[in-house]
PDB file of N, CA and C in Angstrom:
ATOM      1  N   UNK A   1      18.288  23.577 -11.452  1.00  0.00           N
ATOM      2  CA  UNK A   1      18.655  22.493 -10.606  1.00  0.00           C
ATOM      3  C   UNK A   1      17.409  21.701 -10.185  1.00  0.00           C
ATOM      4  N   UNK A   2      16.665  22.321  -9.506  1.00  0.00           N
ATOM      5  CA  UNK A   2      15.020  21.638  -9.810  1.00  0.00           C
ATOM      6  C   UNK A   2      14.953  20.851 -10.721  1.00  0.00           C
ATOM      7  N   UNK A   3      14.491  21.214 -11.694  1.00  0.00           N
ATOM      8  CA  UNK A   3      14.278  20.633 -12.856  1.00  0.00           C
ATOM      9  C   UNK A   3      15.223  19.123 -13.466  1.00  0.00           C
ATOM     10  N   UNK A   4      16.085  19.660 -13.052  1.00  0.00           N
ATOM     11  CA  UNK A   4      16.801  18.503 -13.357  1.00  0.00           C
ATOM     12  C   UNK A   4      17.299  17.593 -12.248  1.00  0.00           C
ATOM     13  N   UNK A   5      16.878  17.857 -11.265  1.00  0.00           N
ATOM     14  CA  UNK A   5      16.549  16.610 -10.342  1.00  0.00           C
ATOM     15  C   UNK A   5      15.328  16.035 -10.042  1.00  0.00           C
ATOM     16  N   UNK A   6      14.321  16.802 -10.416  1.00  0.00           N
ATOM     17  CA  UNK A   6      12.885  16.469 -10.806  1.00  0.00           C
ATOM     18  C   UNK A   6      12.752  15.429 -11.914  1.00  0.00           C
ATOM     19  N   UNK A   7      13.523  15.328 -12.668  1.00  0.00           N
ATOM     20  CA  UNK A   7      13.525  14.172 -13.851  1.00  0.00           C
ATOM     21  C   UNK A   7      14.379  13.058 -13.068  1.00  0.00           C
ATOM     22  N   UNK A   8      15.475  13.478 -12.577  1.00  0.00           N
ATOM     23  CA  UNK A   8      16.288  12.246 -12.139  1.00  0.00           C
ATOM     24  C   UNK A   8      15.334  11.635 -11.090  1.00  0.00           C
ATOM     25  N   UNK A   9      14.660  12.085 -10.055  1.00  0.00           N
ATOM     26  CA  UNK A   9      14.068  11.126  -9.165  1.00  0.00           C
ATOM     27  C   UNK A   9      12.784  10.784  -9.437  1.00  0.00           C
ATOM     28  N   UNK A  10      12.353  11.136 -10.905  1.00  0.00           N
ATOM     29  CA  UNK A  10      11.099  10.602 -11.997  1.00  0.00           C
ATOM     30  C   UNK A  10      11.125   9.148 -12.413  1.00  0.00           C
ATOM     31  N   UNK A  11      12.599   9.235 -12.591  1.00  0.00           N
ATOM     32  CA  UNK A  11      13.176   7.633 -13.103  1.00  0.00           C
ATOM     33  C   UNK A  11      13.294   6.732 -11.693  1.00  0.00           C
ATOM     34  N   UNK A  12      14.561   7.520 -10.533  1.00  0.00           N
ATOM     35  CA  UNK A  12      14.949   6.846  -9.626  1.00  0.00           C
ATOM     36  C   UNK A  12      13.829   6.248  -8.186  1.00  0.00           C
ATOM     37  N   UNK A  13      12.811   6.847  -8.634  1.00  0.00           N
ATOM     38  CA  UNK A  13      11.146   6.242  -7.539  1.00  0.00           C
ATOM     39  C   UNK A  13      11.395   4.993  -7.594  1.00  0.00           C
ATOM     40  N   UNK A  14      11.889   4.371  -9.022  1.00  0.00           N
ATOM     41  CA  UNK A  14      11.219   2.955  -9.440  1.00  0.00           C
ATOM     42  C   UNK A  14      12.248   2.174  -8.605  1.00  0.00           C
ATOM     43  N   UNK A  15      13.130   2.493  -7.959  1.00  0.00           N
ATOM     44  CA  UNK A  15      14.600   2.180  -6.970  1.00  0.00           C
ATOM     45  C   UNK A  15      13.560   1.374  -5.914  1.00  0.00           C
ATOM     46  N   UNK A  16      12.741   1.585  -5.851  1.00  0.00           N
ATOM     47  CA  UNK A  16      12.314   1.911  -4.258  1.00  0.00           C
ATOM     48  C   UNK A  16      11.537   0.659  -4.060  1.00  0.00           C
ATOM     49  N   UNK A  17      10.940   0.268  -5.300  1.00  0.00           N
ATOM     50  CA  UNK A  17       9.904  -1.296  -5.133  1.00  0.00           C
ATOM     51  C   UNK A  17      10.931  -2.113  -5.159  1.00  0.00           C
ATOM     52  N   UNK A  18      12.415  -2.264  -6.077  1.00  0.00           N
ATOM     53  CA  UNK A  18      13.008  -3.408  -6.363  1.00  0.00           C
ATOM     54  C   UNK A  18      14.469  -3.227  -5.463  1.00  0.00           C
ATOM     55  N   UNK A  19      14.425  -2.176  -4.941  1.00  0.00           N
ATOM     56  CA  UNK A  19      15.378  -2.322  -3.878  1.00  0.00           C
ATOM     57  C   UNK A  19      14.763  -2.755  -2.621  1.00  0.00           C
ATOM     58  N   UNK A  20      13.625  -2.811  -2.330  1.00  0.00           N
ATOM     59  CA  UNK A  20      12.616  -3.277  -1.136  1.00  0.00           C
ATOM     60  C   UNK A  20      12.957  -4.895  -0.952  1.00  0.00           C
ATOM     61  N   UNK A  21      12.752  -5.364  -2.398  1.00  0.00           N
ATOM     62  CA  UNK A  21      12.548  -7.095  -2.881  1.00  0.00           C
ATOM     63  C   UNK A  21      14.118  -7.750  -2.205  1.00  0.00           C
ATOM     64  N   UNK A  22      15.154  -7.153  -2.950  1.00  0.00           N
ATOM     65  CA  UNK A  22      16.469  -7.507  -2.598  1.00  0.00           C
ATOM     66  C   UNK A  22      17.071  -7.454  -1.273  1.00  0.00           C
ATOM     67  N   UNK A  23      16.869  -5.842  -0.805  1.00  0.00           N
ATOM     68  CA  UNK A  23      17.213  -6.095   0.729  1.00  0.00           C
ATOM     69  C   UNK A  23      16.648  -6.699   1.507  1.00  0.00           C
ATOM     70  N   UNK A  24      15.081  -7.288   1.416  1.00  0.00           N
ATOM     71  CA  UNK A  24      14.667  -7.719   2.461  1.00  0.00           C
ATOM     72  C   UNK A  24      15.180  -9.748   2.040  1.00  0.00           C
ATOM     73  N   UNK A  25      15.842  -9.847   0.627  1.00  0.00           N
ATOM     74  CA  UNK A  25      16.536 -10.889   0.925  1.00  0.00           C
ATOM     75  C   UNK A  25      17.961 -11.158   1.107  1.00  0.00           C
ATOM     76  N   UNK A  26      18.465 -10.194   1.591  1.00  0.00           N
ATOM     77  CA  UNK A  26      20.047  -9.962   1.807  1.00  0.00           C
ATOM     78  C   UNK A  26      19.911 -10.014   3.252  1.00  0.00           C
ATOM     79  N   UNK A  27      18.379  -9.706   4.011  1.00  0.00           N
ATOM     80  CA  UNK A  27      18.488  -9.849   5.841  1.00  0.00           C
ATOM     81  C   UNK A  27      18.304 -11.751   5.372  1.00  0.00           C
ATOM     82  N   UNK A  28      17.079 -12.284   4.744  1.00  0.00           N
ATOM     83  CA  UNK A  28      16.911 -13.584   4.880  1.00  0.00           C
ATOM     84  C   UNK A  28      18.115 -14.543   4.718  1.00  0.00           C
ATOM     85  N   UNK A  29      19.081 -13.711   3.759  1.00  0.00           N
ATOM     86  CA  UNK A  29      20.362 -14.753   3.636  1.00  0.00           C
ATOM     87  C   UNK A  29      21.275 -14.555   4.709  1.00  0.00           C
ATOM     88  N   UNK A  30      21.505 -13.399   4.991  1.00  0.00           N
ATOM     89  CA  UNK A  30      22.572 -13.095   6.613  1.00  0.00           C
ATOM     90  C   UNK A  30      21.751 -14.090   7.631  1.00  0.00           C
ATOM     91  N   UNK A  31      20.501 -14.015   7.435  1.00  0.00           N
ATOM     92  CA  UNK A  31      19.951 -14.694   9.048  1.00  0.00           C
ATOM     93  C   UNK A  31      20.698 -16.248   8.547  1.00  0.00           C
ATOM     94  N   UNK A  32      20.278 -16.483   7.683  1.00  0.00           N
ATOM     95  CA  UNK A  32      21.287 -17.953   7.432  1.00  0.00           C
ATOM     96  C   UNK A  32      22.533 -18.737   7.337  1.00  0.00           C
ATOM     97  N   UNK A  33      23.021 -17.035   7.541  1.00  0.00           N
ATOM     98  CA  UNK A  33      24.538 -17.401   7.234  1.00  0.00           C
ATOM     99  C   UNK A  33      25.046 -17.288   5.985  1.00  0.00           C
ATOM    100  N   UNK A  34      24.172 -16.935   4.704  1.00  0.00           N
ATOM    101  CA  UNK A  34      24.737 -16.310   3.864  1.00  0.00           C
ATOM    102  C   UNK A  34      24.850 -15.184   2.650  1.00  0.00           C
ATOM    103  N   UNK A  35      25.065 -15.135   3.708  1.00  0.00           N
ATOM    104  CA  UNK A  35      25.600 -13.171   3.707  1.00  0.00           C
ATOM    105  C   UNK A  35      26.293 -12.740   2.395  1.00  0.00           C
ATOM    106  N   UNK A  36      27.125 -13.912   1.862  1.00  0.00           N
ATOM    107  CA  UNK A  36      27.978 -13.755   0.683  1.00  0.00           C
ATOM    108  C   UNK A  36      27.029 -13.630  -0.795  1.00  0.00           C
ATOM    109  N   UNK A  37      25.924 -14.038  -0.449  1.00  0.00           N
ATOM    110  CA  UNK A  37      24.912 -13.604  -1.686  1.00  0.00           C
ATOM    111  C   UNK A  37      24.675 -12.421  -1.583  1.00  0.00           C
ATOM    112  N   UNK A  38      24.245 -11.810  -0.383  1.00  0.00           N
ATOM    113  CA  UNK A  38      24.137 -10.515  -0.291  1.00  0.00           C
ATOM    114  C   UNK A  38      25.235  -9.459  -0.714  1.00  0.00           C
ATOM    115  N   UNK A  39      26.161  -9.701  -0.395  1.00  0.00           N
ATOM    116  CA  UNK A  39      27.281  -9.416  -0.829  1.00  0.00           C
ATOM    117  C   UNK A  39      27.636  -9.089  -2.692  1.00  0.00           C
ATOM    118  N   UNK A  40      27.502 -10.822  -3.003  1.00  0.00           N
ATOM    119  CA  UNK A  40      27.420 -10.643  -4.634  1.00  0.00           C
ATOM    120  C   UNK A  40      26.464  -9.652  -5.164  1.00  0.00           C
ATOM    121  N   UNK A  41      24.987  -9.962  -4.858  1.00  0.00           N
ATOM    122  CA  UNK A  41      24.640  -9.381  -5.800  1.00  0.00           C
ATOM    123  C   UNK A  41      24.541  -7.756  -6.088  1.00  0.00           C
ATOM    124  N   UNK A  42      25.434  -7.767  -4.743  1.00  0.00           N
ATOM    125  CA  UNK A  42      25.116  -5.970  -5.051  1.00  0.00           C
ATOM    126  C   UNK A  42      26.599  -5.881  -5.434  1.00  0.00           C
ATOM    127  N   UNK A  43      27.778  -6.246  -5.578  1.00  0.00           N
ATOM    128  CA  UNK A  43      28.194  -6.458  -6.661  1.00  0.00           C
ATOM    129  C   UNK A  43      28.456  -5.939  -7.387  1.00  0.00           C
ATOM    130  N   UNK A  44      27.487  -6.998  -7.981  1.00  0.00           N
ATOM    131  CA  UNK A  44      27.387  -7.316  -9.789  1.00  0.00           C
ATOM    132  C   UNK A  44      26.825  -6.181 -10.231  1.00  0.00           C
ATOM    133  N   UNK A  45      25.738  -5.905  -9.341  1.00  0.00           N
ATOM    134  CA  UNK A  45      24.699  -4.788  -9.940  1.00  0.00           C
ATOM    135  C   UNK A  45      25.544  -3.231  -9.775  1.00  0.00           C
ATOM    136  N   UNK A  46      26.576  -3.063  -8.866  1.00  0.00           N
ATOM    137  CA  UNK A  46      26.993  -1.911  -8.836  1.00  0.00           C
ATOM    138  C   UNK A  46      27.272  -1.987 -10.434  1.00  0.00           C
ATOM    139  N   UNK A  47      28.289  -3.345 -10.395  1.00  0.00           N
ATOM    140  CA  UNK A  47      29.434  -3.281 -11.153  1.00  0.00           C
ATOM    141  C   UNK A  47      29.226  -3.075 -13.009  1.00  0.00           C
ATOM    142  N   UNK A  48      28.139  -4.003 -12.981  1.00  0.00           N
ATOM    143  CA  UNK A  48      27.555  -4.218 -14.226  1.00  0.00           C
ATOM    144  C   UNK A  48      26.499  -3.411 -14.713  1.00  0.00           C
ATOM    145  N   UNK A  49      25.638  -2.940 -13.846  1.00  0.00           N
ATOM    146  CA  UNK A  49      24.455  -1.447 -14.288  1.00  0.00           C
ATOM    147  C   UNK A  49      24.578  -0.477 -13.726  1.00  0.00           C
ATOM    148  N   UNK A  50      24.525  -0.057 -12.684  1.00  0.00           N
ATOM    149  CA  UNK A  50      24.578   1.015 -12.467  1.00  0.00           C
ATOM    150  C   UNK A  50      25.407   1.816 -12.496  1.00  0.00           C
ATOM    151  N   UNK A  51      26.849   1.743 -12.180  1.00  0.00           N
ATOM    152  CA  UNK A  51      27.620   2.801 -12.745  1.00  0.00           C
ATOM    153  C   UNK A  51      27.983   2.644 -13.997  1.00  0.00           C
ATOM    154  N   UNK A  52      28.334   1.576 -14.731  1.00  0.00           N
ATOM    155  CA  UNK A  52      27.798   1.879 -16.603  1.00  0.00           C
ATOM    156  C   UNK A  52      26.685   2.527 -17.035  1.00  0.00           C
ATOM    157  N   UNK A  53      26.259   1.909 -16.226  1.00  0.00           N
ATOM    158  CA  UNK A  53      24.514   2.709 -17.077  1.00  0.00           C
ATOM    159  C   UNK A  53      24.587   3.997 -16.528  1.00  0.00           C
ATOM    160  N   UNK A  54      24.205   4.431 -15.491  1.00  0.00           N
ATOM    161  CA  UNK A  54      24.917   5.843 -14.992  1.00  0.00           C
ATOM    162  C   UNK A  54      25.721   7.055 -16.188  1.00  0.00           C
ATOM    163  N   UNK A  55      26.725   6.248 -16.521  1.00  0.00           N
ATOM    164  CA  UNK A  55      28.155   6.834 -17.034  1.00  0.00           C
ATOM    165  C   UNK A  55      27.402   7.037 -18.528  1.00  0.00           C
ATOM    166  N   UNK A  56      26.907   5.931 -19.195  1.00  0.00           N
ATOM    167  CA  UNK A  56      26.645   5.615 -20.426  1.00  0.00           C
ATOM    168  C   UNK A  56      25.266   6.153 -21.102  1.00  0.00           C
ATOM    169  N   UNK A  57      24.504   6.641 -19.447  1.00  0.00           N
ATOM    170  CA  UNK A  57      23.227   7.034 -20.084  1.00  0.00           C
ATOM    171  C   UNK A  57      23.306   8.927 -19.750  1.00  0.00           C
ATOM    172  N   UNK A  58      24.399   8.724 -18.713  1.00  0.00           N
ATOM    173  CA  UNK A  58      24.790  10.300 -18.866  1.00  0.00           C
ATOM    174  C   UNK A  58      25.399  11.093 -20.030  1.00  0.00           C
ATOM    175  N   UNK A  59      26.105  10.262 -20.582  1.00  0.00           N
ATOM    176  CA  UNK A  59      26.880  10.911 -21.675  1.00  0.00           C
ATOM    177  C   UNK A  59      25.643  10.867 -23.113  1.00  0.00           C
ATOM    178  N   UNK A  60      24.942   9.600 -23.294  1.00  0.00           N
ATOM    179  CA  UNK A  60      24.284   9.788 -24.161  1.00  0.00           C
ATOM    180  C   UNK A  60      22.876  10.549 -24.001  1.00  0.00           C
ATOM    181  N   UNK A  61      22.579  11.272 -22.951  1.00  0.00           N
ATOM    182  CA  UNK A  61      21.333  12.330 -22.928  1.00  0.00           C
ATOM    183  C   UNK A  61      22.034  12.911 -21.772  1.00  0.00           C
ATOM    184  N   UNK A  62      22.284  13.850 -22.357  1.00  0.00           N
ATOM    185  CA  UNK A  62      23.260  14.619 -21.545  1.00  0.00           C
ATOM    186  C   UNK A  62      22.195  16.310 -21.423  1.00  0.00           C
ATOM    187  N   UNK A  63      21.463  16.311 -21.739  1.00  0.00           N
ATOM    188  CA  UNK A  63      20.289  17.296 -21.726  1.00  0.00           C
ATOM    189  C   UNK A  63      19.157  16.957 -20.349  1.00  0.00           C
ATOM    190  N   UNK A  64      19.194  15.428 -19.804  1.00  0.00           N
ATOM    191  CA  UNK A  64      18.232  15.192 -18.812  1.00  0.00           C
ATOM    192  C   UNK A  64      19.187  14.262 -17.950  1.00  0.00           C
ATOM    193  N   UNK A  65      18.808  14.522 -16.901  1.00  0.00           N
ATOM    194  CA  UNK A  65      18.852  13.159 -16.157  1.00  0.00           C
ATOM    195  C   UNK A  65      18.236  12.224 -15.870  1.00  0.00           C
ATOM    196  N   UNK A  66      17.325  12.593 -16.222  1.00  0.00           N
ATOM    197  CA  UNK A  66      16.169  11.020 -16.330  1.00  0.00           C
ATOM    198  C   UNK A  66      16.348   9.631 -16.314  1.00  0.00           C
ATOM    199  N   UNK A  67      17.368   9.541 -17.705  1.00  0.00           N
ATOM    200  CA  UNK A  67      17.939   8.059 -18.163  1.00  0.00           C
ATOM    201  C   UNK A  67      18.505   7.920 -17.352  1.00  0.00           C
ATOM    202  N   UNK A  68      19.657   8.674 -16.642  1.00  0.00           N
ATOM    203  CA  UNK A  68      20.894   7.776 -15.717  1.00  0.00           C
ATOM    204  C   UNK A  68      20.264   8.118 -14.545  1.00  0.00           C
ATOM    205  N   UNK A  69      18.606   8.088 -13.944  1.00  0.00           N
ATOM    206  CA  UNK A  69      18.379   7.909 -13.061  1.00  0.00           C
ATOM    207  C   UNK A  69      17.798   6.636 -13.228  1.00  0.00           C
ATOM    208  N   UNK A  70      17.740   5.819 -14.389  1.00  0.00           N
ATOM    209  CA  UNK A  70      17.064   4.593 -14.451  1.00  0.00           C
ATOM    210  C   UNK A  70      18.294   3.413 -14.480  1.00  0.00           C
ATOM    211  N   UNK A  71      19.358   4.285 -14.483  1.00  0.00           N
ATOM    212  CA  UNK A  71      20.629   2.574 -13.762  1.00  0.00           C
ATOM    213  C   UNK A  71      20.064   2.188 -12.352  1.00  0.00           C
ATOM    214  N   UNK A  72      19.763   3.052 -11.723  1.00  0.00           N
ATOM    215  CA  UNK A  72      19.781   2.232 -10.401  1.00  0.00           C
ATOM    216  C   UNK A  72      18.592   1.830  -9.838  1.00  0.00           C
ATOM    217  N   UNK A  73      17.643   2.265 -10.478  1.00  0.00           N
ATOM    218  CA  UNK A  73      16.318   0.760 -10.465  1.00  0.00           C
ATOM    219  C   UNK A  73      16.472  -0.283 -11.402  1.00  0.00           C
ATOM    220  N   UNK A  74      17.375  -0.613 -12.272  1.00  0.00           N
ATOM    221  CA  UNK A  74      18.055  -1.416 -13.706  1.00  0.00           C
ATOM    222  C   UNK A  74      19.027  -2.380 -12.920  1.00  0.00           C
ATOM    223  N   UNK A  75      19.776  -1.593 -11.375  1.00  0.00           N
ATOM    224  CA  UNK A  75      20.497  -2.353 -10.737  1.00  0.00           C
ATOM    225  C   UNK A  75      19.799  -3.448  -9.497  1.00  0.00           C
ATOM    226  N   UNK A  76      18.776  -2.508  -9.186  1.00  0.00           N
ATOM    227  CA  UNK A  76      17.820  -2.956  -8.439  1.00  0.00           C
ATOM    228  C   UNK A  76      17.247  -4.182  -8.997  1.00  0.00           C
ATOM    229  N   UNK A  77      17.484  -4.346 -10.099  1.00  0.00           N
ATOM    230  CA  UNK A  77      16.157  -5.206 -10.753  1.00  0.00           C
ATOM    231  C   UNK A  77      17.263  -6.349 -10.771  1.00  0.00           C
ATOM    232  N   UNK A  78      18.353  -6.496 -11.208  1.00  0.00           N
ATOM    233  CA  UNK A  78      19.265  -8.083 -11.139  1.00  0.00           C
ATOM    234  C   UNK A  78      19.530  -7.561 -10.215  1.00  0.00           C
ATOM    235  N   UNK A  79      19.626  -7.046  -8.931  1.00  0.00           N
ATOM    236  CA  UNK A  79      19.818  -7.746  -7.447  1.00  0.00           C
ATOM    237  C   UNK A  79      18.457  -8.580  -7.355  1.00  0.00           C
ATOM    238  N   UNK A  80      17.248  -8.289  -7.729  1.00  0.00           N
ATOM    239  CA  UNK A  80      16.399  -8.951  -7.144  1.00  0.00           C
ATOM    240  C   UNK A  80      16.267 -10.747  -7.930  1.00  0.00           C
ATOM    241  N   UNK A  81      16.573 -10.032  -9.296  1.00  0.00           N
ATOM    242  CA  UNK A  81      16.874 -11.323 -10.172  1.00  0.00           C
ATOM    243  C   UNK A  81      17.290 -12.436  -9.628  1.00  0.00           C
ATOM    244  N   UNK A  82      18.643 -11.963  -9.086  1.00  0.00           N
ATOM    245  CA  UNK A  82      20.146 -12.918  -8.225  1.00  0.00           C
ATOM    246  C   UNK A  82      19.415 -13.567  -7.490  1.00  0.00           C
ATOM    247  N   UNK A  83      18.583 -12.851  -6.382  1.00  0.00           N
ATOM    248  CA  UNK A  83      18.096 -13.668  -5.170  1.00  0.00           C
ATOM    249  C   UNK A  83      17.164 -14.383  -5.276  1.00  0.00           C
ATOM    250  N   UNK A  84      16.107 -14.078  -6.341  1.00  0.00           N
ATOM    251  CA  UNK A  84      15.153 -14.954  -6.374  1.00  0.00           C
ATOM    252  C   UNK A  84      15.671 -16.486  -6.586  1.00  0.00           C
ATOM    253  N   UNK A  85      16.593 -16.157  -7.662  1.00  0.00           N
ATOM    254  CA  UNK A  85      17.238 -17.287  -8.558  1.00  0.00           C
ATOM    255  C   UNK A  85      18.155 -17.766  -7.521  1.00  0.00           C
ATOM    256  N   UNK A  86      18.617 -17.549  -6.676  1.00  0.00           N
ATOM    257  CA  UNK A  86      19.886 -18.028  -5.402  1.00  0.00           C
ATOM    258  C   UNK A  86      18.533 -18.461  -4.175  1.00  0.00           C
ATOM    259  N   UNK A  87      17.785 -17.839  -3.622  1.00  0.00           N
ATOM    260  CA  UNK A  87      16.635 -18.509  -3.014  1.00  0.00           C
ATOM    261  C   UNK A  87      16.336 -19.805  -3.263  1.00  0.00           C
ATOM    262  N   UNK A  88      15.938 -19.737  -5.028  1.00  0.00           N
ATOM    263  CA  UNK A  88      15.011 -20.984  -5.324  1.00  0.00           C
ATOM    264  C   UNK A  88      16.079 -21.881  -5.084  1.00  0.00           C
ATOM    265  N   UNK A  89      17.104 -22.038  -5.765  1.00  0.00           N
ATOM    266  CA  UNK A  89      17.989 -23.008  -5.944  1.00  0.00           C
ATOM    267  C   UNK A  89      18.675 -23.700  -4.149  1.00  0.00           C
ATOM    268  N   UNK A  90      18.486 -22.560  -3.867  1.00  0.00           N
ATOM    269  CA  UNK A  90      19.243 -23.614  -2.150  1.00  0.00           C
ATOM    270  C   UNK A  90      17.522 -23.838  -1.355  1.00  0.00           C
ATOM    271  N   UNK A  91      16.792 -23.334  -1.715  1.00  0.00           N
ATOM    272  CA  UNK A  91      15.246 -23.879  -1.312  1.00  0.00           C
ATOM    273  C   UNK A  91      15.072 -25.349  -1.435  1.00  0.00           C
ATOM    274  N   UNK A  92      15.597 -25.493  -3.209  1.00  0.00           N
ATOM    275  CA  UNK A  92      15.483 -26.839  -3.389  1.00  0.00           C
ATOM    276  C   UNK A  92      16.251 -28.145  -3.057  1.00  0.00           C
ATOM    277  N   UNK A  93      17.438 -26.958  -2.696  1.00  0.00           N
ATOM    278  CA  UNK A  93      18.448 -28.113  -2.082  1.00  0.00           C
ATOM    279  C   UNK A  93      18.048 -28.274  -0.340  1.00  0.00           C
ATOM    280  N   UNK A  94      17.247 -27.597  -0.048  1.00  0.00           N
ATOM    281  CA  UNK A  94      16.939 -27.613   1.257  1.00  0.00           C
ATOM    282  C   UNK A  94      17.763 -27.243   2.633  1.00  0.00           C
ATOM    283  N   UNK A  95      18.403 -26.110   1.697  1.00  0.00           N
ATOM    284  CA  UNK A  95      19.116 -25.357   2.646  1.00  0.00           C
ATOM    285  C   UNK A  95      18.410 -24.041   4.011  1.00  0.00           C
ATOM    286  N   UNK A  96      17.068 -24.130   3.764  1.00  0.00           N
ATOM    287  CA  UNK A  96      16.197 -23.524   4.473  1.00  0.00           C
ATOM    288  C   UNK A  96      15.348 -24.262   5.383  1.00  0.00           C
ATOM    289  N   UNK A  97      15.659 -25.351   5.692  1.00  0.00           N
ATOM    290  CA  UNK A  97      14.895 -26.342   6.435  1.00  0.00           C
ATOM    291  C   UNK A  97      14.590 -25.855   7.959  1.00  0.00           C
ATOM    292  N   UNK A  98      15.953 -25.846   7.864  1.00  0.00           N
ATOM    293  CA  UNK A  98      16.010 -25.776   9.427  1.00  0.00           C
ATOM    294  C   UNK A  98      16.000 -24.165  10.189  1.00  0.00           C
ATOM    295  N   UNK A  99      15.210 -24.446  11.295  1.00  0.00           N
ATOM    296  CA  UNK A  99      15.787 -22.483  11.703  1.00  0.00           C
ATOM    297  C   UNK A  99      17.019 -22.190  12.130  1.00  0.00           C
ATOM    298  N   UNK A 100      17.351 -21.038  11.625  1.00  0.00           N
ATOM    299  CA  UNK A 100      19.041 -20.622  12.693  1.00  0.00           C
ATOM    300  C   UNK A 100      18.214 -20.276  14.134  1.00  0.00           C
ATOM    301  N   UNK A 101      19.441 -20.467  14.768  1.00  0.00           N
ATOM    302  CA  UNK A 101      19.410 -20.090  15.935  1.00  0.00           C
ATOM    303  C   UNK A 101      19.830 -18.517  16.313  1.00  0.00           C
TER     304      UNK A 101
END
């Protein structure tokens, strides 16, 4: 059991830089009021990597856990994708101008 959670949190460390990036822009979009990005992109990322990848990297190395500890820094990584790319775009529309109250 060691051992094989010793590999899974070998992969799942890498969680920890790109889940940092995303949540701290899921507080910047709630402070603005939108919250619903925050919302999406975790999501997508449940929906689309990490429990596929999970499922898909369990069954195909089914000797380690290693791989299906790398869905959820894989999910981590398009949440951070989403926001950068949802940031820039209402940045430019100048939806950050003003402060909330």
């Amino acid at each position: 059991m060691v051992a094989a959670g010793t590999g899974y949190m070998h992969s799942y460390i890498f969680d920890a830089i790109f889940a940092g990036i995303h949540i701290c822009f899921s507080g910047f979009f709630a402070a603005y009021g939108k919250s619903s990005i925050g919302f999406a992109h975790n999501v997508l990322a449940v929906a689309l990597i990490r429990v596929p990848g999970a499922w898909l990297l369990s069954n195909a190395y089914s000797d380690t856990l290693f791989p299906m500890g790398i869905a959820s820094p894989c999910g981590s990584i398009l949440s951070a994708v989403i926001c950068v790319v949802a940031f820039t775009m209402l940045n430019r529309r100048g939806a950050f101008d003003k402060p909330m109250a």
